[in-house]
PDB file of N, CA and C in Angstrom:
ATOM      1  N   UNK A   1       0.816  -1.191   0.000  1.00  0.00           N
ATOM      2  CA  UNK A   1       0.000   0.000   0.000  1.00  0.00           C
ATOM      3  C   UNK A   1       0.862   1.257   0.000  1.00  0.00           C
ATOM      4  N   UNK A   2       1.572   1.415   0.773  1.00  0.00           N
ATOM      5  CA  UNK A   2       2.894   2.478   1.094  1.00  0.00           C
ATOM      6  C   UNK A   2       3.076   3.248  -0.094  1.00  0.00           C
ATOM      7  N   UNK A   3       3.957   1.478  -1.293  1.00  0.00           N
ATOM      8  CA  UNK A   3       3.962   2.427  -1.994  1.00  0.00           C
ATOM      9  C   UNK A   3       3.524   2.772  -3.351  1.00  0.00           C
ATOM     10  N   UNK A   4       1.949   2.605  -3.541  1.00  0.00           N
ATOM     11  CA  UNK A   4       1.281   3.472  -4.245  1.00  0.00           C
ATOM     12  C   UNK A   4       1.211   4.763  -3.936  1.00  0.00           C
ATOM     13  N   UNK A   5       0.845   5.529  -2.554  1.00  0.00           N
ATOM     14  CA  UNK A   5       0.889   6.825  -2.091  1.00  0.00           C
ATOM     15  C   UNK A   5       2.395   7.264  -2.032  1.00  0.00           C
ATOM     16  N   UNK A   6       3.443   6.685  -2.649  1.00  0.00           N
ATOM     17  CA  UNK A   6       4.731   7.457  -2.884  1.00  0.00           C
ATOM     18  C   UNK A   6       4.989   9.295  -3.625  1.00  0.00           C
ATOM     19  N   UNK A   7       3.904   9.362  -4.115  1.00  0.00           N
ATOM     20  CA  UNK A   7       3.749  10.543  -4.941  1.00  0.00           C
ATOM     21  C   UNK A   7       2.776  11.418  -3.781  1.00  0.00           C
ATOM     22  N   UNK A   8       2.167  10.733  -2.478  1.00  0.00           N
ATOM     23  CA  UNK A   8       2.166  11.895  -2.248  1.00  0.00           C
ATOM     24  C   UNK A   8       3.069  12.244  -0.733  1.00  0.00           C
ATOM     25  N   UNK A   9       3.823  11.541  -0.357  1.00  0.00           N
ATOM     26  CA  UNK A   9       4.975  11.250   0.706  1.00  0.00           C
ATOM     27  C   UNK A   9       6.030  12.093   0.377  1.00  0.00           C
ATOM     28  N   UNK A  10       6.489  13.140   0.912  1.00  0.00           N
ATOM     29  CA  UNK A  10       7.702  13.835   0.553  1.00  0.00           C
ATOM     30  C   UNK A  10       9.157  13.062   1.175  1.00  0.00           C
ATOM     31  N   UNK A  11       9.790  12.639  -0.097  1.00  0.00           N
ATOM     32  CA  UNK A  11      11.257  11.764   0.366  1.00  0.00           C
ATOM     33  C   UNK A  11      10.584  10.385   0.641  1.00  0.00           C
ATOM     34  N   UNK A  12      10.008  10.213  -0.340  1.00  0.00           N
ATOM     35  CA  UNK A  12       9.426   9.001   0.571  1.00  0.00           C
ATOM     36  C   UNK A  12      10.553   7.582  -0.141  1.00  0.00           C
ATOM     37  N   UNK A  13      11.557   7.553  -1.393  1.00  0.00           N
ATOM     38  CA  UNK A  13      12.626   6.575  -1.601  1.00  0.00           C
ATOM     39  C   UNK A  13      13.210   6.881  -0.067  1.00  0.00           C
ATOM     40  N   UNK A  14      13.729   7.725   0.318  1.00  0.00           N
ATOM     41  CA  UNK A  14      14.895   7.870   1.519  1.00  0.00           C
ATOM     42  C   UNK A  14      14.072   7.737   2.549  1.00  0.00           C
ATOM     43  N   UNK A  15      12.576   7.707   3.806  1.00  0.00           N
ATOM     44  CA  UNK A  15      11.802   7.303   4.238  1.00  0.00           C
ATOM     45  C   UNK A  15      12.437   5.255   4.531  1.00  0.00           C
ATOM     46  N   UNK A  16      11.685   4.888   3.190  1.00  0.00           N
ATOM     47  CA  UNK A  16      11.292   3.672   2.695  1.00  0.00           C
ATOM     48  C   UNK A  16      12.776   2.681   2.689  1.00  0.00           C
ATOM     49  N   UNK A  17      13.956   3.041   2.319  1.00  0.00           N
ATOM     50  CA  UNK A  17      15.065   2.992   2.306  1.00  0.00           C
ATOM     51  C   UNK A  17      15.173   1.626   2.899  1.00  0.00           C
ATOM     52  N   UNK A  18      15.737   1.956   4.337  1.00  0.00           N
ATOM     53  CA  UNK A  18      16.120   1.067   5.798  1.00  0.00           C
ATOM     54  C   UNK A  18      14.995  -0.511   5.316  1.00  0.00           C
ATOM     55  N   UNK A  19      13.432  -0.325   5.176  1.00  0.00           N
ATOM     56  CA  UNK A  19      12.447  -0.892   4.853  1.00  0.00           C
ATOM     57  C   UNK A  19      12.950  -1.840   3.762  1.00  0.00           C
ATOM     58  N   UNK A  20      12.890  -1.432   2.514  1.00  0.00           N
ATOM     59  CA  UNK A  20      13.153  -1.853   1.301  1.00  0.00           C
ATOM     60  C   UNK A  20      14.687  -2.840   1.080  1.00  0.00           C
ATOM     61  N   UNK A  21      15.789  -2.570   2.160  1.00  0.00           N
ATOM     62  CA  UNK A  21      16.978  -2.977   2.280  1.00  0.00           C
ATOM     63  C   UNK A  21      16.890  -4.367   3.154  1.00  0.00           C
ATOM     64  N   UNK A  22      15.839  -4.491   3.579  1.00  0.00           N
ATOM     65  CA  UNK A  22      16.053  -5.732   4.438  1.00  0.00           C
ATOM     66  C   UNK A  22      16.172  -6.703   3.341  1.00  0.00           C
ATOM     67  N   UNK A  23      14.946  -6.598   2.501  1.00  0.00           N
ATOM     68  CA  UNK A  23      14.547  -7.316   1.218  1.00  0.00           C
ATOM     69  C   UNK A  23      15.455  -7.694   0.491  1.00  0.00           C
ATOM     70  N   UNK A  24      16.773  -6.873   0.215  1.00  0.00           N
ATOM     71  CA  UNK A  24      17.811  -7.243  -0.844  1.00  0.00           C
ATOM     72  C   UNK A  24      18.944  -8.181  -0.479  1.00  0.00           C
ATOM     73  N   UNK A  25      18.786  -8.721   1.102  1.00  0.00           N
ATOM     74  CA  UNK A  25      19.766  -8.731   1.599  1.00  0.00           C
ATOM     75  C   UNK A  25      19.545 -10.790   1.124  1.00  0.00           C
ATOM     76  N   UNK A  26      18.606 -11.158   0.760  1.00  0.00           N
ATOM     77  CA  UNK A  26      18.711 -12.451   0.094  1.00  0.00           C
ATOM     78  C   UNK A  26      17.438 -13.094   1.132  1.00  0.00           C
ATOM     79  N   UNK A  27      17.361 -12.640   2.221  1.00  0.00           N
ATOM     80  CA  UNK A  27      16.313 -13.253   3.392  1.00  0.00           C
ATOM     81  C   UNK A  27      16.106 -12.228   3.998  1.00  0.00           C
ATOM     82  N   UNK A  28      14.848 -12.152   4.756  1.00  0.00           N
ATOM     83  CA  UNK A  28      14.149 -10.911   5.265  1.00  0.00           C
ATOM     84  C   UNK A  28      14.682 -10.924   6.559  1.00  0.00           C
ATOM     85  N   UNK A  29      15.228  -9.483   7.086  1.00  0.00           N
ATOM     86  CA  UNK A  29      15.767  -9.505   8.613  1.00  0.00           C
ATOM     87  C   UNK A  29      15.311  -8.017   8.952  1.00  0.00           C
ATOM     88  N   UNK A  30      14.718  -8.074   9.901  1.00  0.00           N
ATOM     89  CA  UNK A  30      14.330  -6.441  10.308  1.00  0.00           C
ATOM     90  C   UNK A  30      15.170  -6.372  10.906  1.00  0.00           C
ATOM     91  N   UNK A  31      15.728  -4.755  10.466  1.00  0.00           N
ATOM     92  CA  UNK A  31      16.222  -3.977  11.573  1.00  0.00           C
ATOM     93  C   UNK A  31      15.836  -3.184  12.400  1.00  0.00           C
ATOM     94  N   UNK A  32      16.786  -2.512  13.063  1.00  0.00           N
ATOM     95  CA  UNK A  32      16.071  -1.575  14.498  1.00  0.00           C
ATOM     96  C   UNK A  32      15.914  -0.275  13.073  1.00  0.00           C
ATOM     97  N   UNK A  33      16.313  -0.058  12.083  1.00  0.00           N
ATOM     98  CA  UNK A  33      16.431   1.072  11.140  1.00  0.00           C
ATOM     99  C   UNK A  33      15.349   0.526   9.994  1.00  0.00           C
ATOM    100  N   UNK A  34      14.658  -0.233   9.951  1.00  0.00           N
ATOM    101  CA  UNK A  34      13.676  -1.024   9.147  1.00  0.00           C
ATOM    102  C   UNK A  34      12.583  -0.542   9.993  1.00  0.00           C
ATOM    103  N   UNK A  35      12.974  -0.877  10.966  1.00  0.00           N
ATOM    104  CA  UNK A  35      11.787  -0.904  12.001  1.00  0.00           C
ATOM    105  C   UNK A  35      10.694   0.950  12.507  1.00  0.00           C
ATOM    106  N   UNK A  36      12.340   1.910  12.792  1.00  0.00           N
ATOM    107  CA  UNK A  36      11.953   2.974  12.564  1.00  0.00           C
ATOM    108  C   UNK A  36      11.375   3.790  11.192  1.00  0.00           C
ATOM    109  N   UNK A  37      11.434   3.095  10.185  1.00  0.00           N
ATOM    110  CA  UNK A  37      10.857   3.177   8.861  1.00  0.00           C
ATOM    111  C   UNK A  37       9.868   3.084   8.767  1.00  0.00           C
ATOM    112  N   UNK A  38       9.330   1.896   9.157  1.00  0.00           N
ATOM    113  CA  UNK A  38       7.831   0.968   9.054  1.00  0.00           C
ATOM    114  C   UNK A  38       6.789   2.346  10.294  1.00  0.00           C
ATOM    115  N   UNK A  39       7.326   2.791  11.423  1.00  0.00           N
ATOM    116  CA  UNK A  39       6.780   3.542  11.951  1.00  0.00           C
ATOM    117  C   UNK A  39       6.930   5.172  11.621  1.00  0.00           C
ATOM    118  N   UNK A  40       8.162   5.167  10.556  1.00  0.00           N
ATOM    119  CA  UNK A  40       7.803   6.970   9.975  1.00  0.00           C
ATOM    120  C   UNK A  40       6.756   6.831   8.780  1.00  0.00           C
ATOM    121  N   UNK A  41       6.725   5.445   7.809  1.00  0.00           N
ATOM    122  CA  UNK A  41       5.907   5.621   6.846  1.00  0.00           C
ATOM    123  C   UNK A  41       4.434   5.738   7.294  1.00  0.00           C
ATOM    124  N   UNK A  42       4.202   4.996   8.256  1.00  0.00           N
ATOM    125  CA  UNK A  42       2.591   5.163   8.894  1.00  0.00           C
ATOM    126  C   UNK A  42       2.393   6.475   9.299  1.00  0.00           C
ATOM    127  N   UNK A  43       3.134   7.201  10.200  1.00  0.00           N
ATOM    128  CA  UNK A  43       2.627   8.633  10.430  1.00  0.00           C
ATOM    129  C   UNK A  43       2.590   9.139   9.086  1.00  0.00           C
ATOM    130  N   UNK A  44       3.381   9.026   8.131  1.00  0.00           N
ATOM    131  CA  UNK A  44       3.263  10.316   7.276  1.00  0.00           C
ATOM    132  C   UNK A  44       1.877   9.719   6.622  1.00  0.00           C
ATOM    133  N   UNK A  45       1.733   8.207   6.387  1.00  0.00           N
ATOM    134  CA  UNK A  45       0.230   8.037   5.723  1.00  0.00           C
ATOM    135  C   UNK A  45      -0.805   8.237   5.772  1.00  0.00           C
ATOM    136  N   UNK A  46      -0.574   8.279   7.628  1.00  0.00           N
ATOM    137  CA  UNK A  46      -2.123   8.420   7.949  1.00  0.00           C
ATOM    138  C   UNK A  46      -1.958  10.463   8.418  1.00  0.00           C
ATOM    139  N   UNK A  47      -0.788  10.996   8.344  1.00  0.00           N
ATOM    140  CA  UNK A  47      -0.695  12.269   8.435  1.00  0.00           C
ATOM    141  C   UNK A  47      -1.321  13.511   7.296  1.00  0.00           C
ATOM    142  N   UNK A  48      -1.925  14.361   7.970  1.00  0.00           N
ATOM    143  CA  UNK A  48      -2.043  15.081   6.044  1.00  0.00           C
ATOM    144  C   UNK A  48      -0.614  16.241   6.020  1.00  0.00           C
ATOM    145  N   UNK A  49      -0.920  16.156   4.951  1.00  0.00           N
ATOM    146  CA  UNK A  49      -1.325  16.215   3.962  1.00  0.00           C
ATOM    147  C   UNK A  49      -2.055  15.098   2.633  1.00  0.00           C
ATOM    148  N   UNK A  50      -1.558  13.791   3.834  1.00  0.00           N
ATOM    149  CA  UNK A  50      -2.018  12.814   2.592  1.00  0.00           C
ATOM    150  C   UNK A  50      -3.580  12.111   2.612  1.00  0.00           C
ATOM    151  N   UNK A  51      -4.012  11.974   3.493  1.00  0.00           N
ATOM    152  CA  UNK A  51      -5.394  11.539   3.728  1.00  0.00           C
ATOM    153  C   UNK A  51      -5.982  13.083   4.349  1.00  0.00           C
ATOM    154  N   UNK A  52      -7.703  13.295   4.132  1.00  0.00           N
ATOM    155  CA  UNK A  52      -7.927  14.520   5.196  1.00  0.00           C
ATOM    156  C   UNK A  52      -9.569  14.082   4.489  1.00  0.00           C
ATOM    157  N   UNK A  53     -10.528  14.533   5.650  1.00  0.00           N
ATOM    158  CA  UNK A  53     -12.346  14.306   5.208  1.00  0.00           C
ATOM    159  C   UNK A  53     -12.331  14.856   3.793  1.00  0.00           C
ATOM    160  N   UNK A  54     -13.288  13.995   3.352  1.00  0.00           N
ATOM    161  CA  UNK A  54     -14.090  14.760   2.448  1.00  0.00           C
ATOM    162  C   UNK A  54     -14.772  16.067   2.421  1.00  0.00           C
ATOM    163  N   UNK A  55     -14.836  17.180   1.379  1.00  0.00           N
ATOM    164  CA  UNK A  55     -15.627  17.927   1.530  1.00  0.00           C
ATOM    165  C   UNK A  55     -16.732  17.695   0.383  1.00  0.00           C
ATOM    166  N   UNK A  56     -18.040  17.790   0.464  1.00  0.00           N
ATOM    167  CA  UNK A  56     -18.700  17.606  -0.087  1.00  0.00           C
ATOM    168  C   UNK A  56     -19.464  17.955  -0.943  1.00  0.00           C
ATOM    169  N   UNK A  57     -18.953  19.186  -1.139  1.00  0.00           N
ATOM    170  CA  UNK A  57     -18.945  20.189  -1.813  1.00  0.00           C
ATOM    171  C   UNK A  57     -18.288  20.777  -3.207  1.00  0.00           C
ATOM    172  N   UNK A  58     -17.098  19.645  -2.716  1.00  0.00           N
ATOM    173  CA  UNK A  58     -16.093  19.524  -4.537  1.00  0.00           C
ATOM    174  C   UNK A  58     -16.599  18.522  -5.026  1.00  0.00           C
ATOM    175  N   UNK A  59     -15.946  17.865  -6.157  1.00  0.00           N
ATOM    176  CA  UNK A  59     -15.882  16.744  -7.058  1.00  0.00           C
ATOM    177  C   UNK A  59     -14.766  15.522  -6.616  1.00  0.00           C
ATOM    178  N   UNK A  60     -15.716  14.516  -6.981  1.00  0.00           N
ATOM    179  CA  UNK A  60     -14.950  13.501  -6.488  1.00  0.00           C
ATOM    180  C   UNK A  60     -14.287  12.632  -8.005  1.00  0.00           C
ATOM    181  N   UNK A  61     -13.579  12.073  -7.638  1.00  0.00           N
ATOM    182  CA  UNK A  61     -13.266  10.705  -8.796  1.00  0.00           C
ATOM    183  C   UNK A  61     -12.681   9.793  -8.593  1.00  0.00           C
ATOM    184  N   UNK A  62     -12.837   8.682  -8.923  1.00  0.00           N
ATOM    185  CA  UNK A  62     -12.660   7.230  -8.668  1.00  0.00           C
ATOM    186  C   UNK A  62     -11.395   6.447  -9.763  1.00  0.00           C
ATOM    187  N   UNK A  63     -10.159   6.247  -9.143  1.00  0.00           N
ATOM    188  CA  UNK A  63      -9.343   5.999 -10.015  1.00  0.00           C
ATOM    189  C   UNK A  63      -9.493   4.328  -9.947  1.00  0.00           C
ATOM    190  N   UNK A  64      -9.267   3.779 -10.758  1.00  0.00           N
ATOM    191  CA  UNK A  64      -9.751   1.734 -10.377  1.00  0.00           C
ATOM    192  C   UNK A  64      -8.367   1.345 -10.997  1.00  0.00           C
ATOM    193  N   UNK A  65      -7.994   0.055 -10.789  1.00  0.00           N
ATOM    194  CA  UNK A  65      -7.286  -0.940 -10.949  1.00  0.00           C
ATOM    195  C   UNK A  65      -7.402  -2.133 -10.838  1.00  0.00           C
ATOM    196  N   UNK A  66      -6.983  -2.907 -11.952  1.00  0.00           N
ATOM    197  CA  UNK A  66      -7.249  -4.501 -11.522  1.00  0.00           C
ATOM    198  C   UNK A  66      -6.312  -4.958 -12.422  1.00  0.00           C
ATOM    199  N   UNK A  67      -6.000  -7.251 -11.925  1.00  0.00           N
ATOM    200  CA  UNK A  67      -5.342  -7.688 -12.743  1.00  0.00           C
ATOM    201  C   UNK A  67      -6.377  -8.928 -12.691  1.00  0.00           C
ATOM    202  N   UNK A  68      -5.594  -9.987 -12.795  1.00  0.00           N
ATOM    203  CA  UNK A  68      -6.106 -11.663 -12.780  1.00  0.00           C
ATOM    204  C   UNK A  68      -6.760 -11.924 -11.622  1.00  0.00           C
ATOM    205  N   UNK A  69      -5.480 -10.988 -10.445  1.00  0.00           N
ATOM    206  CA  UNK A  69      -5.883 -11.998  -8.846  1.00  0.00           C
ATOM    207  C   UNK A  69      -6.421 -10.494  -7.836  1.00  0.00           C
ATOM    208  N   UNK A  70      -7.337  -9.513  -8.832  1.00  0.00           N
ATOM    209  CA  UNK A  70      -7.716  -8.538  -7.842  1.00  0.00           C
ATOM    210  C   UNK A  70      -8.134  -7.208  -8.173  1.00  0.00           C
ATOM    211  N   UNK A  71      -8.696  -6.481  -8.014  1.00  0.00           N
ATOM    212  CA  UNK A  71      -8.922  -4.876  -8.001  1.00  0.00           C
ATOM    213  C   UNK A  71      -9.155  -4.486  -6.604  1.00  0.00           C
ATOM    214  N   UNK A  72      -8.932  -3.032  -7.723  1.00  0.00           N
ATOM    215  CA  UNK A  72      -8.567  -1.917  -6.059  1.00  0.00           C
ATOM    216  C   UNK A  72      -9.246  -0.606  -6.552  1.00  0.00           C
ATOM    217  N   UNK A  73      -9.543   0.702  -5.948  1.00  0.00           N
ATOM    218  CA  UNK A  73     -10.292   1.717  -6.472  1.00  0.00           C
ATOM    219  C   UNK A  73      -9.577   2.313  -4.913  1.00  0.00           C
ATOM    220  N   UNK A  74      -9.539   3.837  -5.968  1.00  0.00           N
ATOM    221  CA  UNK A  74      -9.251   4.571  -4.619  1.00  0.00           C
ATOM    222  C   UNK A  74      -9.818   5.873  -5.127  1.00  0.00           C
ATOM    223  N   UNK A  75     -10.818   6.427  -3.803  1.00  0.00           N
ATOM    224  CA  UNK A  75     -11.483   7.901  -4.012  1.00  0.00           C
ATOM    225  C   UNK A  75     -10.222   9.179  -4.176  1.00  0.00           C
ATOM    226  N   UNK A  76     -10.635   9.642  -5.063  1.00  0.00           N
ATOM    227  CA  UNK A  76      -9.858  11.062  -5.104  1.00  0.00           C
ATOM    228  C   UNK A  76     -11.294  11.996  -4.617  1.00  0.00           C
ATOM    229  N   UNK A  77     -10.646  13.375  -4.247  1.00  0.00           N
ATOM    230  CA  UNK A  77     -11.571  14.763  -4.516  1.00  0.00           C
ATOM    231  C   UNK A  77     -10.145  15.815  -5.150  1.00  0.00           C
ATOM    232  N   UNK A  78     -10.789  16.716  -6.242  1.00  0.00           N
ATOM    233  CA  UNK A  78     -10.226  17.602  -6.569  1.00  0.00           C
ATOM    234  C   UNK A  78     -10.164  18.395  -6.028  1.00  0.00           C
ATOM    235  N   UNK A  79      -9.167  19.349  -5.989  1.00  0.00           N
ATOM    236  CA  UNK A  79      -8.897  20.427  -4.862  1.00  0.00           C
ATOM    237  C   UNK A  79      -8.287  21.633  -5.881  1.00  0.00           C
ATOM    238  N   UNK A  80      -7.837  22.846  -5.487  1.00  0.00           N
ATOM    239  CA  UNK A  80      -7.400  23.668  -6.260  1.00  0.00           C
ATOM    240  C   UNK A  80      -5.460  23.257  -6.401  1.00  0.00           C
ATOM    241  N   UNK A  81      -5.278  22.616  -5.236  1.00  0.00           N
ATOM    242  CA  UNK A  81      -3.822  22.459  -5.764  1.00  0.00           C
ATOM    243  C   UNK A  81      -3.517  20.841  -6.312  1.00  0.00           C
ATOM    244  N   UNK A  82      -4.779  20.176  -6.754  1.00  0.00           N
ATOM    245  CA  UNK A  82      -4.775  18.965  -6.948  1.00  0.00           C
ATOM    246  C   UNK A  82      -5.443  17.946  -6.625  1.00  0.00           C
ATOM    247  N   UNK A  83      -5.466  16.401  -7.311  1.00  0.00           N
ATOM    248  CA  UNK A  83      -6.086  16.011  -6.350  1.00  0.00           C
ATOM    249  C   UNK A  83      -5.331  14.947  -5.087  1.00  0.00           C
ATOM    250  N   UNK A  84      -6.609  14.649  -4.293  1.00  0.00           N
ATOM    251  CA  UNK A  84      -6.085  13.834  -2.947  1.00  0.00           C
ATOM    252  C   UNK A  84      -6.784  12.749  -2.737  1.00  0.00           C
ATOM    253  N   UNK A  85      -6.456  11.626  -1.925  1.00  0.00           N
ATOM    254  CA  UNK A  85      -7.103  10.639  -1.740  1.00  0.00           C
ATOM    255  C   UNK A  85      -7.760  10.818  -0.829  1.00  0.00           C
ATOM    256  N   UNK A  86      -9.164  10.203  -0.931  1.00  0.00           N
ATOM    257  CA  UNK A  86     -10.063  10.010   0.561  1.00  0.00           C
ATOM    258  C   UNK A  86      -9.995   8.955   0.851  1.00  0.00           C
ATOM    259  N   UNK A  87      -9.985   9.283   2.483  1.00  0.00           N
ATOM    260  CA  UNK A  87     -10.686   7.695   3.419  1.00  0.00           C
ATOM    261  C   UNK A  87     -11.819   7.210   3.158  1.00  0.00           C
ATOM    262  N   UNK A  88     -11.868   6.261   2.654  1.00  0.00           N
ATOM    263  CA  UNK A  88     -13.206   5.707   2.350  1.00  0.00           C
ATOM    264  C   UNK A  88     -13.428   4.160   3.375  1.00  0.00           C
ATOM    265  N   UNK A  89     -14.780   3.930   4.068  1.00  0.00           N
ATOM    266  CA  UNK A  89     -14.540   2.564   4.428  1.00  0.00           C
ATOM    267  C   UNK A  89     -14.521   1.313   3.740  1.00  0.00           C
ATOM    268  N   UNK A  90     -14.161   0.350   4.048  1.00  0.00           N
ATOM    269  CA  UNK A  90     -13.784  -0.956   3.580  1.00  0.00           C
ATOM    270  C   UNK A  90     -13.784  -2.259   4.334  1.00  0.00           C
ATOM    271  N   UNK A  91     -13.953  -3.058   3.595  1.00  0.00           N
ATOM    272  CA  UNK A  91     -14.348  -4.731   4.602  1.00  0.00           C
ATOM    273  C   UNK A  91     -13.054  -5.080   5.513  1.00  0.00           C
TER     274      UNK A  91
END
């Protein structure tokens, strides 16, 4: 999930880094620097600029995705400096 919202995470390669490095190392090993990763990427996700209510008052739009084993849809609303994703609920 992380990193689809990369575009809207500022620094989010150097963030993700520590995370992404466990992976290369041939077998998965967290580090204590993996670990502080996994807990800066959640604040900034669930932080805004990147999620924030709906207003109901703009326009919304629905970007979708799918393959063989799945789809996904995620709410946008347009804004004047762009758009953003909404929280929407889910199963």
């Amino acid at each position: 999930m992380a990193g689809w919202y990369r575009r809207f995470i500022r620094n989010f390669a150097e963030l993700a880094a520590p995370l992404t490095d466990t992976l290369k190392k041939g077998k998965f090993v967290m580090t204590e620097e993996a670990e502080k990763s996994v807990r800066t990427l959640k604040e900034a996700l669930s932080a805004s600029p990147v999620l924030r209510h709906p207003d109901f008052k703009r326009m919304f739009y629905v970007q979708c995705d799918a393959s063989d084993t799945g789809v996904g849809a995620v709410l946008f609303q347009i804004e004047l400096a762009g758009a953003r994703p909404m929280p929407i609920g889910g199963p």
